[in-house]
C-alpha atoms as a PDB file:
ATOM      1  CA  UNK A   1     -21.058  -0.159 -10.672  1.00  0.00           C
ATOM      2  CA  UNK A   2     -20.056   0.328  -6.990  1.00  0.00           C
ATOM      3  CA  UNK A   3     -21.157   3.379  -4.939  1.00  0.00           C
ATOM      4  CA  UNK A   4     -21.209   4.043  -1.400  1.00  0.00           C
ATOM      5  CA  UNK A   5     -23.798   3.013   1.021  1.00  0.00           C
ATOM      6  CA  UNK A   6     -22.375   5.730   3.710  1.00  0.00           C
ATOM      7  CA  UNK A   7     -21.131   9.091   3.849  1.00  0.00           C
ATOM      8  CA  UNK A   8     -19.619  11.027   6.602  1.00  0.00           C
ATOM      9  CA  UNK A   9     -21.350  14.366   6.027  1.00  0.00           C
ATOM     10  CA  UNK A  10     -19.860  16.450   8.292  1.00  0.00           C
ATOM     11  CA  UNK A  11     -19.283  18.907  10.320  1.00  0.00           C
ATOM     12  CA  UNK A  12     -16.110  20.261   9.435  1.00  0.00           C
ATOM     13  CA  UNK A  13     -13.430  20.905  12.030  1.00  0.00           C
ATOM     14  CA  UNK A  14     -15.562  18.289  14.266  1.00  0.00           C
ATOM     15  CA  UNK A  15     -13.053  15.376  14.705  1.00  0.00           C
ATOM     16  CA  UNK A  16     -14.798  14.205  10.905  1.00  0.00           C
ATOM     17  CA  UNK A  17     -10.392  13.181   9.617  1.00  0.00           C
ATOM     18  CA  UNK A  18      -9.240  11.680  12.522  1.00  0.00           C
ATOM     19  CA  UNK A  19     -13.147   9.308  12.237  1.00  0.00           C
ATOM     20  CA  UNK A  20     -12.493   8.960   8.272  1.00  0.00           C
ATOM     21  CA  UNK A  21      -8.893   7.486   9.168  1.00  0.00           C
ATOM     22  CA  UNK A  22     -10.444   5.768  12.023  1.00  0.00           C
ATOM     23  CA  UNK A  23     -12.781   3.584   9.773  1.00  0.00           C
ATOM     24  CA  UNK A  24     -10.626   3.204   6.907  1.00  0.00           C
ATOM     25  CA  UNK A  25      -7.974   0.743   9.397  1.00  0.00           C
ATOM     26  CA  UNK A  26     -11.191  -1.741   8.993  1.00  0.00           C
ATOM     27  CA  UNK A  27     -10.923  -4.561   6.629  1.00  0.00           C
ATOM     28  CA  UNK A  28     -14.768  -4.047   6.312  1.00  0.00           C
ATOM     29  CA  UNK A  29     -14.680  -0.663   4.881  1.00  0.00           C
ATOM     30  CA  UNK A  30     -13.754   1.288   2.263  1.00  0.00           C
ATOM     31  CA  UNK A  31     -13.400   4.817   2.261  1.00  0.00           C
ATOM     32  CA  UNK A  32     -12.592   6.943  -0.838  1.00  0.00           C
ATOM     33  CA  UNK A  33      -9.174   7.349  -1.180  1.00  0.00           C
ATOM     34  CA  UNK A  34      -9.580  11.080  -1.784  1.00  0.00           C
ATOM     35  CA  UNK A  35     -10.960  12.534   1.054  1.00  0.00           C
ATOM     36  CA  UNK A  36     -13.703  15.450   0.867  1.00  0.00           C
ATOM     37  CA  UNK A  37     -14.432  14.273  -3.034  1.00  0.00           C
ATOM     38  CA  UNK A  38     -17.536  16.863  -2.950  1.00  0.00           C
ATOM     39  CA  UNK A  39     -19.154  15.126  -5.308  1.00  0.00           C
ATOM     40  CA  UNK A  40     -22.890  16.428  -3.783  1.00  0.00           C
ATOM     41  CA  UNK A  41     -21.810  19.961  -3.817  1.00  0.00           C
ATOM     42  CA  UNK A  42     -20.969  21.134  -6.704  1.00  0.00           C
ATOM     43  CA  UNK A  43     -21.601  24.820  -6.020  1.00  0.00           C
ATOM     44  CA  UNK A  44     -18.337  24.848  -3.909  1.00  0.00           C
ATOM     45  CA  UNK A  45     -16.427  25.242  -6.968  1.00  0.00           C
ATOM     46  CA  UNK A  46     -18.994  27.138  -9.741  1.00  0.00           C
ATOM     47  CA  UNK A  47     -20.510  29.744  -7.012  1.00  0.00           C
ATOM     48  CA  UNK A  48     -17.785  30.920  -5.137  1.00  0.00           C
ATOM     49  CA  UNK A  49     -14.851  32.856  -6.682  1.00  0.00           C
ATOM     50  CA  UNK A  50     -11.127  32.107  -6.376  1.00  0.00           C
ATOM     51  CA  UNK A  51     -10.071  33.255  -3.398  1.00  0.00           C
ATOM     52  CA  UNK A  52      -6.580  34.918  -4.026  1.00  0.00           C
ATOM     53  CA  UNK A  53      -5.265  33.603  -0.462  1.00  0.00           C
ATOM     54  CA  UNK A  54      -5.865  30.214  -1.314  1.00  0.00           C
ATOM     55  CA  UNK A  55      -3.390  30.225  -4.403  1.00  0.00           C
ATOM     56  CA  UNK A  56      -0.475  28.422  -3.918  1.00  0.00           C
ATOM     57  CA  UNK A  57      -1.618  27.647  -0.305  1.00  0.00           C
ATOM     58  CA  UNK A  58      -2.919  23.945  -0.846  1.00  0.00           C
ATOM     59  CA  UNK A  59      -3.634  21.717  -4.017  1.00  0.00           C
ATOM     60  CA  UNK A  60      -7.205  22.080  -4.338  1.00  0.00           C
ATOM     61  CA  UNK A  61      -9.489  20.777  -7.970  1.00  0.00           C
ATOM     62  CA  UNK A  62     -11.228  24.252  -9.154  1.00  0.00           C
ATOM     63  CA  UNK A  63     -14.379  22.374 -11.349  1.00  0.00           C
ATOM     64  CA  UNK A  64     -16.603  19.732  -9.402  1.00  0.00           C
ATOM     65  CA  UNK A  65     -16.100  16.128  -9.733  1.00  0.00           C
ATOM     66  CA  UNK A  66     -17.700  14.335 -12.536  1.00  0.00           C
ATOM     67  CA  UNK A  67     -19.846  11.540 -12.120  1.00  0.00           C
ATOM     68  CA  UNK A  68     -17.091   9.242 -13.930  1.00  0.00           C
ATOM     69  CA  UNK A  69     -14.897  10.531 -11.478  1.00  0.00           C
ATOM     70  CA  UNK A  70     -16.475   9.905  -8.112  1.00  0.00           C
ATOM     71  CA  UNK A  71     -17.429   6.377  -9.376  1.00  0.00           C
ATOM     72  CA  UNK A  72     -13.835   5.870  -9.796  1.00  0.00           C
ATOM     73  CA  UNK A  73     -12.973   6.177  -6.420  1.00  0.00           C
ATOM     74  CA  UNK A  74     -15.001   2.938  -5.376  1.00  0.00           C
ATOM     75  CA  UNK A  75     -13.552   0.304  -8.209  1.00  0.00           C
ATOM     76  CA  UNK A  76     -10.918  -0.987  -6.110  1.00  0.00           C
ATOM     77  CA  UNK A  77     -14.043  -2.286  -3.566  1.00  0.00           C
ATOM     78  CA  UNK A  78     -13.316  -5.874  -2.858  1.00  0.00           C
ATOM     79  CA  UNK A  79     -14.723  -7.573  -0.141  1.00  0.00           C
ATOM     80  CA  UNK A  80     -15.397  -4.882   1.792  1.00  0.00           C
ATOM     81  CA  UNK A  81     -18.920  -4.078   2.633  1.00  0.00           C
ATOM     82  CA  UNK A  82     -19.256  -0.689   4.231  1.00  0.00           C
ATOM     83  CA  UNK A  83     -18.327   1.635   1.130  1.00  0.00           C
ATOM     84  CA  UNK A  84     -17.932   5.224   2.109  1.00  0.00           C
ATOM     85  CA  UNK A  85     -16.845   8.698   1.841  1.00  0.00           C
ATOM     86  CA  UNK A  86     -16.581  12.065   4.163  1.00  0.00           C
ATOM     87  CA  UNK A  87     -16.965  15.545   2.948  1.00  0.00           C
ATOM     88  CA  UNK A  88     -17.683  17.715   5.657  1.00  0.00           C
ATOM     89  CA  UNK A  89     -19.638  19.959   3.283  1.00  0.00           C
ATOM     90  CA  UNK A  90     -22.501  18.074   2.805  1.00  0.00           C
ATOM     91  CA  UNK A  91     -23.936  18.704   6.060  1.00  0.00           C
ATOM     92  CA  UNK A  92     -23.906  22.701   5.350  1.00  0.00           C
ATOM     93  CA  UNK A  93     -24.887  23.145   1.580  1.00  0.00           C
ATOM     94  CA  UNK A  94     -28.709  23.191   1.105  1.00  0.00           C
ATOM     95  CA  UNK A  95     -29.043  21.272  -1.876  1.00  0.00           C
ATOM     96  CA  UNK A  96     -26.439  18.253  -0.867  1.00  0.00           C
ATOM     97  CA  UNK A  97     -29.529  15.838   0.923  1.00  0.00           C
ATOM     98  CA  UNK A  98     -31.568  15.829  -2.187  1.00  0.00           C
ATOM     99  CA  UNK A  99     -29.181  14.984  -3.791  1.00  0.00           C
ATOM    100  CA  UNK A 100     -28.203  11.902  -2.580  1.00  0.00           C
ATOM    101  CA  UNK A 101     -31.219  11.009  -1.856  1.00  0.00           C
ATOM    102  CA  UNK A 102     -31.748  10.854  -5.487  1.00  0.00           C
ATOM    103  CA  UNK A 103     -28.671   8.950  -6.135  1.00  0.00           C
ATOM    104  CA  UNK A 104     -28.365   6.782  -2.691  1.00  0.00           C
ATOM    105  CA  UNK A 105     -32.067   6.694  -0.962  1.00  0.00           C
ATOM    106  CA  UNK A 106     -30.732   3.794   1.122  1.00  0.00           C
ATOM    107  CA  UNK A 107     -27.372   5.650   2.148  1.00  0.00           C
ATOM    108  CA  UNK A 108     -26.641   5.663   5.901  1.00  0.00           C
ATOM    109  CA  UNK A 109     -25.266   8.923   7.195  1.00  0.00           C
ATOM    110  CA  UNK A 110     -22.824   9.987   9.851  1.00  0.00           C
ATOM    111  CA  UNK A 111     -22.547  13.232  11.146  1.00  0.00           C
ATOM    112  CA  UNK A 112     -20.082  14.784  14.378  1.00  0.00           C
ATOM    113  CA  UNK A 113     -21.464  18.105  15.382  1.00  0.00           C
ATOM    114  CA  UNK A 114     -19.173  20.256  17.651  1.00  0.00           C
ATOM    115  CA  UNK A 115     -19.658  22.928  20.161  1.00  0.00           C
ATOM    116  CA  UNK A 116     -20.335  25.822  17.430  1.00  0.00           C
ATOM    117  CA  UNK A 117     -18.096  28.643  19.108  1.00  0.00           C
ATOM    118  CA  UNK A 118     -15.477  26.054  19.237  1.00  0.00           C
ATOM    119  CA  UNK A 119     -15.594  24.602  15.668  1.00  0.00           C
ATOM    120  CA  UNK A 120     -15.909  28.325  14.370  1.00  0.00           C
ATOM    121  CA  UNK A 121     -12.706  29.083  15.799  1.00  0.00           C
ATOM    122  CA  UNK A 122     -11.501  25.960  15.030  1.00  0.00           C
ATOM    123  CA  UNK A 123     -11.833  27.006  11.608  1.00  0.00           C
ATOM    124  CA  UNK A 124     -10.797  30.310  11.915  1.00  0.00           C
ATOM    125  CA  UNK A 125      -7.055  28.996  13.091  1.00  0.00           C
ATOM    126  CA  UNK A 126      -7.008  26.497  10.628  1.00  0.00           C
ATOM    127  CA  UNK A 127      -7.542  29.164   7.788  1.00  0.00           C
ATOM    128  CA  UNK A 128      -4.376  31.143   9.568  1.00  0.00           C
ATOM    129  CA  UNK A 129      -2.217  28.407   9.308  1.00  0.00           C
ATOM    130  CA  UNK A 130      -2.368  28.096   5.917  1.00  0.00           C
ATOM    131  CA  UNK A 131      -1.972  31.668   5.341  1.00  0.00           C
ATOM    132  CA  UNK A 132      -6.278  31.968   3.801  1.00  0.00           C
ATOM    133  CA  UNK A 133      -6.738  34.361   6.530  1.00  0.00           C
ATOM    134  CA  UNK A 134      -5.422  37.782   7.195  1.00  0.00           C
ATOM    135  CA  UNK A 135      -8.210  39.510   9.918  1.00  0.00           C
ATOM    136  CA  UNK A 136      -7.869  38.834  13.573  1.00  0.00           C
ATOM    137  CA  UNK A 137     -11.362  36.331  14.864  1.00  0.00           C
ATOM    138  CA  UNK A 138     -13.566  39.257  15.998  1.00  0.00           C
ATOM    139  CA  UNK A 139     -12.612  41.813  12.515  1.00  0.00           C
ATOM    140  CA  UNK A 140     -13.452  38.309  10.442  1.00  0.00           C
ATOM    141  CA  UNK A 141     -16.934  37.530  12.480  1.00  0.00           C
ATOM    142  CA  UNK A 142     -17.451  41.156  11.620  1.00  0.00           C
ATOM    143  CA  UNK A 143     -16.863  40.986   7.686  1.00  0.00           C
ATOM    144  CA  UNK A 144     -18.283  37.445   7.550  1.00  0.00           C
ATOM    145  CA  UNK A 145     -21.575  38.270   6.104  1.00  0.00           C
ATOM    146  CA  UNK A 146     -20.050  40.683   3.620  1.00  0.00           C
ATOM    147  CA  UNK A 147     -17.669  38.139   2.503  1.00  0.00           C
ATOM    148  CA  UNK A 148     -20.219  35.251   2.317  1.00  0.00           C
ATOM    149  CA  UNK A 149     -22.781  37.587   0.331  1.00  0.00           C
ATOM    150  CA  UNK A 150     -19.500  38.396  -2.155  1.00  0.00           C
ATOM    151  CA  UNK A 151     -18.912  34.697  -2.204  1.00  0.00           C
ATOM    152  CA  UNK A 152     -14.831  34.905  -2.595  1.00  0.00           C
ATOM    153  CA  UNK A 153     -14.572  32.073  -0.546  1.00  0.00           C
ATOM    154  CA  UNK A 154     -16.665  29.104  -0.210  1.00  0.00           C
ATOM    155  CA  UNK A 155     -17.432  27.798   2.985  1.00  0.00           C
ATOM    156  CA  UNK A 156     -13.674  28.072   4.698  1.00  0.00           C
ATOM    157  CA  UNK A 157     -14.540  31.774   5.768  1.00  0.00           C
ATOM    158  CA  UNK A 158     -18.546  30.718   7.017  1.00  0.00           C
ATOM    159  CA  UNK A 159     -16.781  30.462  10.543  1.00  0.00           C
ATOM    160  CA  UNK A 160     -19.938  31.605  12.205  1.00  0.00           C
ATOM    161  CA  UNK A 161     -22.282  30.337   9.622  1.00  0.00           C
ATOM    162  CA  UNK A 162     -21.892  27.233   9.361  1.00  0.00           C
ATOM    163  CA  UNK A 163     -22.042  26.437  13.351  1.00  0.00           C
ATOM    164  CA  UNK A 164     -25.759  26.812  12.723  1.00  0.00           C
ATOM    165  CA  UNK A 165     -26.267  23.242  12.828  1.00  0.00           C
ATOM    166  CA  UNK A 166     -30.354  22.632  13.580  1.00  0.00           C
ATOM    167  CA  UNK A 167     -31.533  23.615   9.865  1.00  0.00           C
ATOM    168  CA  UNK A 168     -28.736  21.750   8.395  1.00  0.00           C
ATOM    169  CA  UNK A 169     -29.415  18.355  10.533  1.00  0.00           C
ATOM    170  CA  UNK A 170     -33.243  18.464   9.881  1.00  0.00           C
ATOM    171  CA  UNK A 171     -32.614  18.954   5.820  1.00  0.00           C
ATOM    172  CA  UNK A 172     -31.429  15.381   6.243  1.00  0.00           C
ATOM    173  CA  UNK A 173     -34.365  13.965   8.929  1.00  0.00           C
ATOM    174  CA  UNK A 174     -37.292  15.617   6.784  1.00  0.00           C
ATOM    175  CA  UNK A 175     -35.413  13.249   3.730  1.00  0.00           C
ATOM    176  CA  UNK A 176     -34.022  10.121   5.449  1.00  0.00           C
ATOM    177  CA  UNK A 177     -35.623   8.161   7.537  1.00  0.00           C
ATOM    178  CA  UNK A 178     -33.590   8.222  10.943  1.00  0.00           C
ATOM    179  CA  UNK A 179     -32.735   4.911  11.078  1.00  0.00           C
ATOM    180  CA  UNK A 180     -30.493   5.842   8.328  1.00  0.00           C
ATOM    181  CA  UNK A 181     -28.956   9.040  10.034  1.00  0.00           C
ATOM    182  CA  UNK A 182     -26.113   8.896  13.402  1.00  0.00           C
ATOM    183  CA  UNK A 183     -25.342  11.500  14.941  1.00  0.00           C
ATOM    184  CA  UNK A 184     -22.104  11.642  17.268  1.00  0.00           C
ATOM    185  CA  UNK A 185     -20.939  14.719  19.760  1.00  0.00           C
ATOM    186  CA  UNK A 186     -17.289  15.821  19.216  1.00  0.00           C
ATOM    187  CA  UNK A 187     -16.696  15.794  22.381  1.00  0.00           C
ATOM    188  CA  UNK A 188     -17.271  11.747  22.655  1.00  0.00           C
ATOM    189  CA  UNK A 189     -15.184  11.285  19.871  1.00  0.00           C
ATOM    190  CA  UNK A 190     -12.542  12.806  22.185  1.00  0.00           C
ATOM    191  CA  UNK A 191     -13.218  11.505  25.083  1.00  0.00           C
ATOM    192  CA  UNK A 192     -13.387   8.158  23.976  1.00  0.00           C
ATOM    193  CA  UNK A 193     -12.407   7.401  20.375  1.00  0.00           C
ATOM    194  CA  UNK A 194     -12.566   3.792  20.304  1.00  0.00           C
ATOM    195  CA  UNK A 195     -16.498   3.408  21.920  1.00  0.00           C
ATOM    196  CA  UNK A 196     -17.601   6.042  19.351  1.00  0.00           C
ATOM    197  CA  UNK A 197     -15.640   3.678  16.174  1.00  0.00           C
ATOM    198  CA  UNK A 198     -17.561   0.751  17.950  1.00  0.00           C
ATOM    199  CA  UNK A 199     -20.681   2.429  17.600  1.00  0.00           C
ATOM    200  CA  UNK A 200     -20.385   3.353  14.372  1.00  0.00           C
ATOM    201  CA  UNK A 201     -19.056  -0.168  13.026  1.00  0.00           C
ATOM    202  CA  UNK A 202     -22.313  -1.583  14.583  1.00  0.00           C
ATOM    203  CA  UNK A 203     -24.390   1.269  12.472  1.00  0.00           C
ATOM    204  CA  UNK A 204     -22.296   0.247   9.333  1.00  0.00           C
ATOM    205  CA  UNK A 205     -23.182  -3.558   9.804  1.00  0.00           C
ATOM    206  CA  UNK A 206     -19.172  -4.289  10.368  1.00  0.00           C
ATOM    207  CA  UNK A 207     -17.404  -6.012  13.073  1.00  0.00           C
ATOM    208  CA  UNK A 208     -17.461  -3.922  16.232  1.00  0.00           C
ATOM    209  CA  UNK A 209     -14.541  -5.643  18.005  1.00  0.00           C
ATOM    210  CA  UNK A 210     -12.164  -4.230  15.350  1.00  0.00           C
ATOM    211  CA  UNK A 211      -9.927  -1.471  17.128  1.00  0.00           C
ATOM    212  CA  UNK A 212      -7.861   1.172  14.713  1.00  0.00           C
ATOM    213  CA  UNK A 213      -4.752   2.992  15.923  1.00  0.00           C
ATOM    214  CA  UNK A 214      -6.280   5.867  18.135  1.00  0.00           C
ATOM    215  CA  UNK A 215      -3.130   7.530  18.306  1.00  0.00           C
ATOM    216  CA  UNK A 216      -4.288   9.881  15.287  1.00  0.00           C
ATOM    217  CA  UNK A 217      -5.675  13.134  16.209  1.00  0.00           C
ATOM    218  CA  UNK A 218      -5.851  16.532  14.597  1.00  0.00           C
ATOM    219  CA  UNK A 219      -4.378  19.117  16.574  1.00  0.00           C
ATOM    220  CA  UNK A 220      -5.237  22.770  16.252  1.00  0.00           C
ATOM    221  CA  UNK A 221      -2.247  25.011  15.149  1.00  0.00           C
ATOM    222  CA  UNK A 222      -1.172  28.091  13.884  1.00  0.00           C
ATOM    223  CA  UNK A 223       2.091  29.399  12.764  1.00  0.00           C
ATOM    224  CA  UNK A 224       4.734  31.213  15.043  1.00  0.00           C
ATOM    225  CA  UNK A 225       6.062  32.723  12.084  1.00  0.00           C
ATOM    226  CA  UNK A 226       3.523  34.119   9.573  1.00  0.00           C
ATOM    227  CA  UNK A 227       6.238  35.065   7.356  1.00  0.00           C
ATOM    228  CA  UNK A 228       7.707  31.765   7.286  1.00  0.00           C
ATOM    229  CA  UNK A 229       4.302  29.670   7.007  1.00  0.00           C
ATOM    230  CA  UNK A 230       3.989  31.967   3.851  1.00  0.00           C
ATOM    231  CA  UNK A 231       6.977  30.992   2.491  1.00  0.00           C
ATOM    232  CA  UNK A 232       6.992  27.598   2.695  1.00  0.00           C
ATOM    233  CA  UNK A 233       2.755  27.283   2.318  1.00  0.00           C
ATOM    234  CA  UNK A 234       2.437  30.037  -0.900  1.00  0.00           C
ATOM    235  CA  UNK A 235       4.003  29.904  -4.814  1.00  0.00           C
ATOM    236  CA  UNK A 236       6.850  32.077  -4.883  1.00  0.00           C
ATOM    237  CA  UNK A 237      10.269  32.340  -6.628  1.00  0.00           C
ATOM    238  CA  UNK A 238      12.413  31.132  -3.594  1.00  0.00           C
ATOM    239  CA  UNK A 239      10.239  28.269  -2.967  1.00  0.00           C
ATOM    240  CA  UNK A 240      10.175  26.697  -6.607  1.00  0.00           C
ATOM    241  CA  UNK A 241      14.393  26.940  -6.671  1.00  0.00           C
ATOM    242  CA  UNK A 242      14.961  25.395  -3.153  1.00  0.00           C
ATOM    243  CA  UNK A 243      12.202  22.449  -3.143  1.00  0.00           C
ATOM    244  CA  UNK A 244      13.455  19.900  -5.704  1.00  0.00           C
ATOM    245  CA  UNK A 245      16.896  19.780  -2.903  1.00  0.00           C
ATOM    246  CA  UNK A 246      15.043  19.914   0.078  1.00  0.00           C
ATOM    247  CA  UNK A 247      13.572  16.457   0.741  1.00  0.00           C
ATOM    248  CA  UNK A 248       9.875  16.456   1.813  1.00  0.00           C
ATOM    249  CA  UNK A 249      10.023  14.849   5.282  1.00  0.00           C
ATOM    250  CA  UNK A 250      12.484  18.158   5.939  1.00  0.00           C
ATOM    251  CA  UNK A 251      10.015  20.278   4.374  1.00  0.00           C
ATOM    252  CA  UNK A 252       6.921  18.911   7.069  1.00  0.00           C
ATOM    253  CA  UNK A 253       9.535  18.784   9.581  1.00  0.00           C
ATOM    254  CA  UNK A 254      10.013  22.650   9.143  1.00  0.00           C
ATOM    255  CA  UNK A 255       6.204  23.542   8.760  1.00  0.00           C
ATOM    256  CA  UNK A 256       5.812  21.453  11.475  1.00  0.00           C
ATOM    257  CA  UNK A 257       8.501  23.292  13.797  1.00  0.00           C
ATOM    258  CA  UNK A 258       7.004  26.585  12.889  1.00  0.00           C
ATOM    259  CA  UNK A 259       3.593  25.694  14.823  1.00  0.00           C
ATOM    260  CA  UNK A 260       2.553  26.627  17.900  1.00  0.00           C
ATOM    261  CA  UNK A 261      -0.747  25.644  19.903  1.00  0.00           C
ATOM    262  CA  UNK A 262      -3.682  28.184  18.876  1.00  0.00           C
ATOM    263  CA  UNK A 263      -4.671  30.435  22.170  1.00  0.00           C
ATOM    264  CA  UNK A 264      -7.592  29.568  23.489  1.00  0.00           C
ATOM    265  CA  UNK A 265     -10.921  31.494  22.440  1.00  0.00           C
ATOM    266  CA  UNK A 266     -11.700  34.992  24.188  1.00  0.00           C
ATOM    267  CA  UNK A 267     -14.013  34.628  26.996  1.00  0.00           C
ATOM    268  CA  UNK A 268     -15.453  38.076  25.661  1.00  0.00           C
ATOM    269  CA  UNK A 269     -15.989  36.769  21.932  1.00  0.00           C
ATOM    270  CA  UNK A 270     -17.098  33.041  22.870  1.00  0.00           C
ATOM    271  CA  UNK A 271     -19.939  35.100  24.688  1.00  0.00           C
ATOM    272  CA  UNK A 272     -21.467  36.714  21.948  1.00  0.00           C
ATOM    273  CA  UNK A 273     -20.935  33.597  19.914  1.00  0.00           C
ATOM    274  CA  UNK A 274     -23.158  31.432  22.721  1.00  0.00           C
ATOM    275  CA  UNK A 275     -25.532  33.925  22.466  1.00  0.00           C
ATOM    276  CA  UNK A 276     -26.191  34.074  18.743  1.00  0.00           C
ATOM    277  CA  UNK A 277     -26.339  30.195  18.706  1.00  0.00           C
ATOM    278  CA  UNK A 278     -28.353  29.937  21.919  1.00  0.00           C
ATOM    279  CA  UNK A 279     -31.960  29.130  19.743  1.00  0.00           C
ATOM    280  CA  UNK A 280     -30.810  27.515  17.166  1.00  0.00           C
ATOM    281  CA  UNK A 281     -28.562  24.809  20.020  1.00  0.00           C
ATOM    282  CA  UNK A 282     -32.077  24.207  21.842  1.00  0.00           C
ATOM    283  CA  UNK A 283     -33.662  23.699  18.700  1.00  0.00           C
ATOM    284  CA  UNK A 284     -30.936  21.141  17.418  1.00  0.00           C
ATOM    285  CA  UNK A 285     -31.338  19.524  21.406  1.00  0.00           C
ATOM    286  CA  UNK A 286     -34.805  18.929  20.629  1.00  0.00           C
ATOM    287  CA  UNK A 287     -34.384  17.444  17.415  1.00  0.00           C
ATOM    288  CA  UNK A 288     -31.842  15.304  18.117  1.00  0.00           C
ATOM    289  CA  UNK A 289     -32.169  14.420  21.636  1.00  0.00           C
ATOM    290  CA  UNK A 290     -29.109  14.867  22.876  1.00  0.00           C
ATOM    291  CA  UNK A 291     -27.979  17.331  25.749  1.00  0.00           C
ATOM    292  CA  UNK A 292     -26.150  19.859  24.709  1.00  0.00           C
ATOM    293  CA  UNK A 293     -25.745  22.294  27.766  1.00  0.00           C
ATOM    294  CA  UNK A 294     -22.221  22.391  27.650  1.00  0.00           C
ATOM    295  CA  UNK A 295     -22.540  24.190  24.615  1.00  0.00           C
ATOM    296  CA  UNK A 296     -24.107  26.958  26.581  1.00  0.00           C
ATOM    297  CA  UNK A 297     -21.782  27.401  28.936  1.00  0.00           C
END
């Protein structure tokens, strides 16, 4: 029975695809074919209710994963010796590190925490591009602890929330020992791609000269036609009769067209966000040791 022996645990909107892809180019590792599996969460899908923006907008499983299921993932391990998976999730949900330490004690964990304000609206754009979010940024910071205490959508609409990072990290270093536990900066993953990959090979026990195509990056985008982005995104009559004779590289060609790059957060609103997270960043410094003043600007 193969499982992994690392997971990428987060956080999401912090560069955690564009590292999954990174690390599946080696021949040393294996990732899950199905990224964010979820298997450690399962309250994403039985304590949250169906959000009705969601329908139609992606593919998404509504039960959690059986145990049959996630082991599934791994049986096409050959040689490979770094096994892994990433959902972002982990890192946020309370009960997620006792989990696995029950299952994988030994597991070694990555985790790429970005500035919070950022990430949050991060998050909040990629929720508008795929039609799940109808409130400007500052009416859905507003509404976010109503909607989280009403629990229609599971962590996609925690856009404040889940920036919260130093509670979440420490879960993990009161369980693990830290030998066990990496933690990168979003910002080095940008900046340079291929030293943070190195790093983590080295971490994994894999070959650290290997270099995957960097070329891959996630982009922030939203739509420049809502209406559109609806259309081709959401079930609807006009949709089911045209896509069996529209081929699908025109179909991501058009969605593709019909984004723009996201404006850049409010001075005003990035403010008040550095100013809610301002305890809980010098708190996460501390813990991690790592500088993170540029959060604070």
């Amino acid at each position: 029975m193969v499982q992994p022996n690392f997971l990428i645990i987060g956080a999401a909107k912090a560069g955690t695809s564009s590292l999954y892809h990174y690390l599946n180019e080696h021949p040393q590792i294996y990732m899950s074919p199905v990224k964010e599996p979820r298997f450690f969460a399962p309250e994403l899908y039985t304590d949250y209710l169906k959000d009705p923006y969601r329908s139609g907008a992606k593919e998404h499983r509504s039960t959690p994963m059986s145990l049959e299921e996630y082991l599934a993932l791994f049986e096409d391990v050959s040689n490979e010796t770094a096994i892994g998976e990433a959902s972002t999730e982990y890192l946020y949900v309370p009960k997620t590190p006792e989990r696995i330490k029950e299952r994988l004690p030994d597991v070694r964990l990555i985790a790429v925490l970005r500035d919070p304000a950022e990430r949050a609206y991060s998050a909040f754009c990629y929720q508008v591009r795929d039609g799940c979010e109808q409130l400007t940024f500052e009416e859905a910071l507003a509404q976010e602890e109503h909607r989280r205490l009403e629990k229609k959508r599971w962590p996609g609409w925690h856009y404040e929330r889940v920036g919260f990072y130093h509670e979440q990290v420490k879960r993990y270093f009161d369980l693990f020992d830290k030998k066990q536990i990496k933690i990168y900066l979003y910002k080095d993953l940008q900046a340079d791609s291929g030293a943070v990959v190195k790093d983590a090979c080295r971490f994994l026990n894999v070959e650290d000269t290997f270099t995957p195509d960097l070329t891959r990056r996630n982009v922030s985008a939203i739509p420049k036609n809502m209406a559109l982005q609806n259309l081709l995104i959401k079930d609807n009559p006009l949709k089911t009769l045209v896509k069996p004779f529209i081929p699908i590289g025109l179909r991501k060609s058009i969605r593709s067209q019909n984004l723009k790059k996201k404006p850049a957060l409010s001075p005003e609103i990035r403010q008040k966000l550095v100013a809610d997270y301002r305890e809980d960043i010098l708190k996460l410094q501390d813990l991690i040791q790592k500088d993170l003043s540029h959060w604070l600007d």
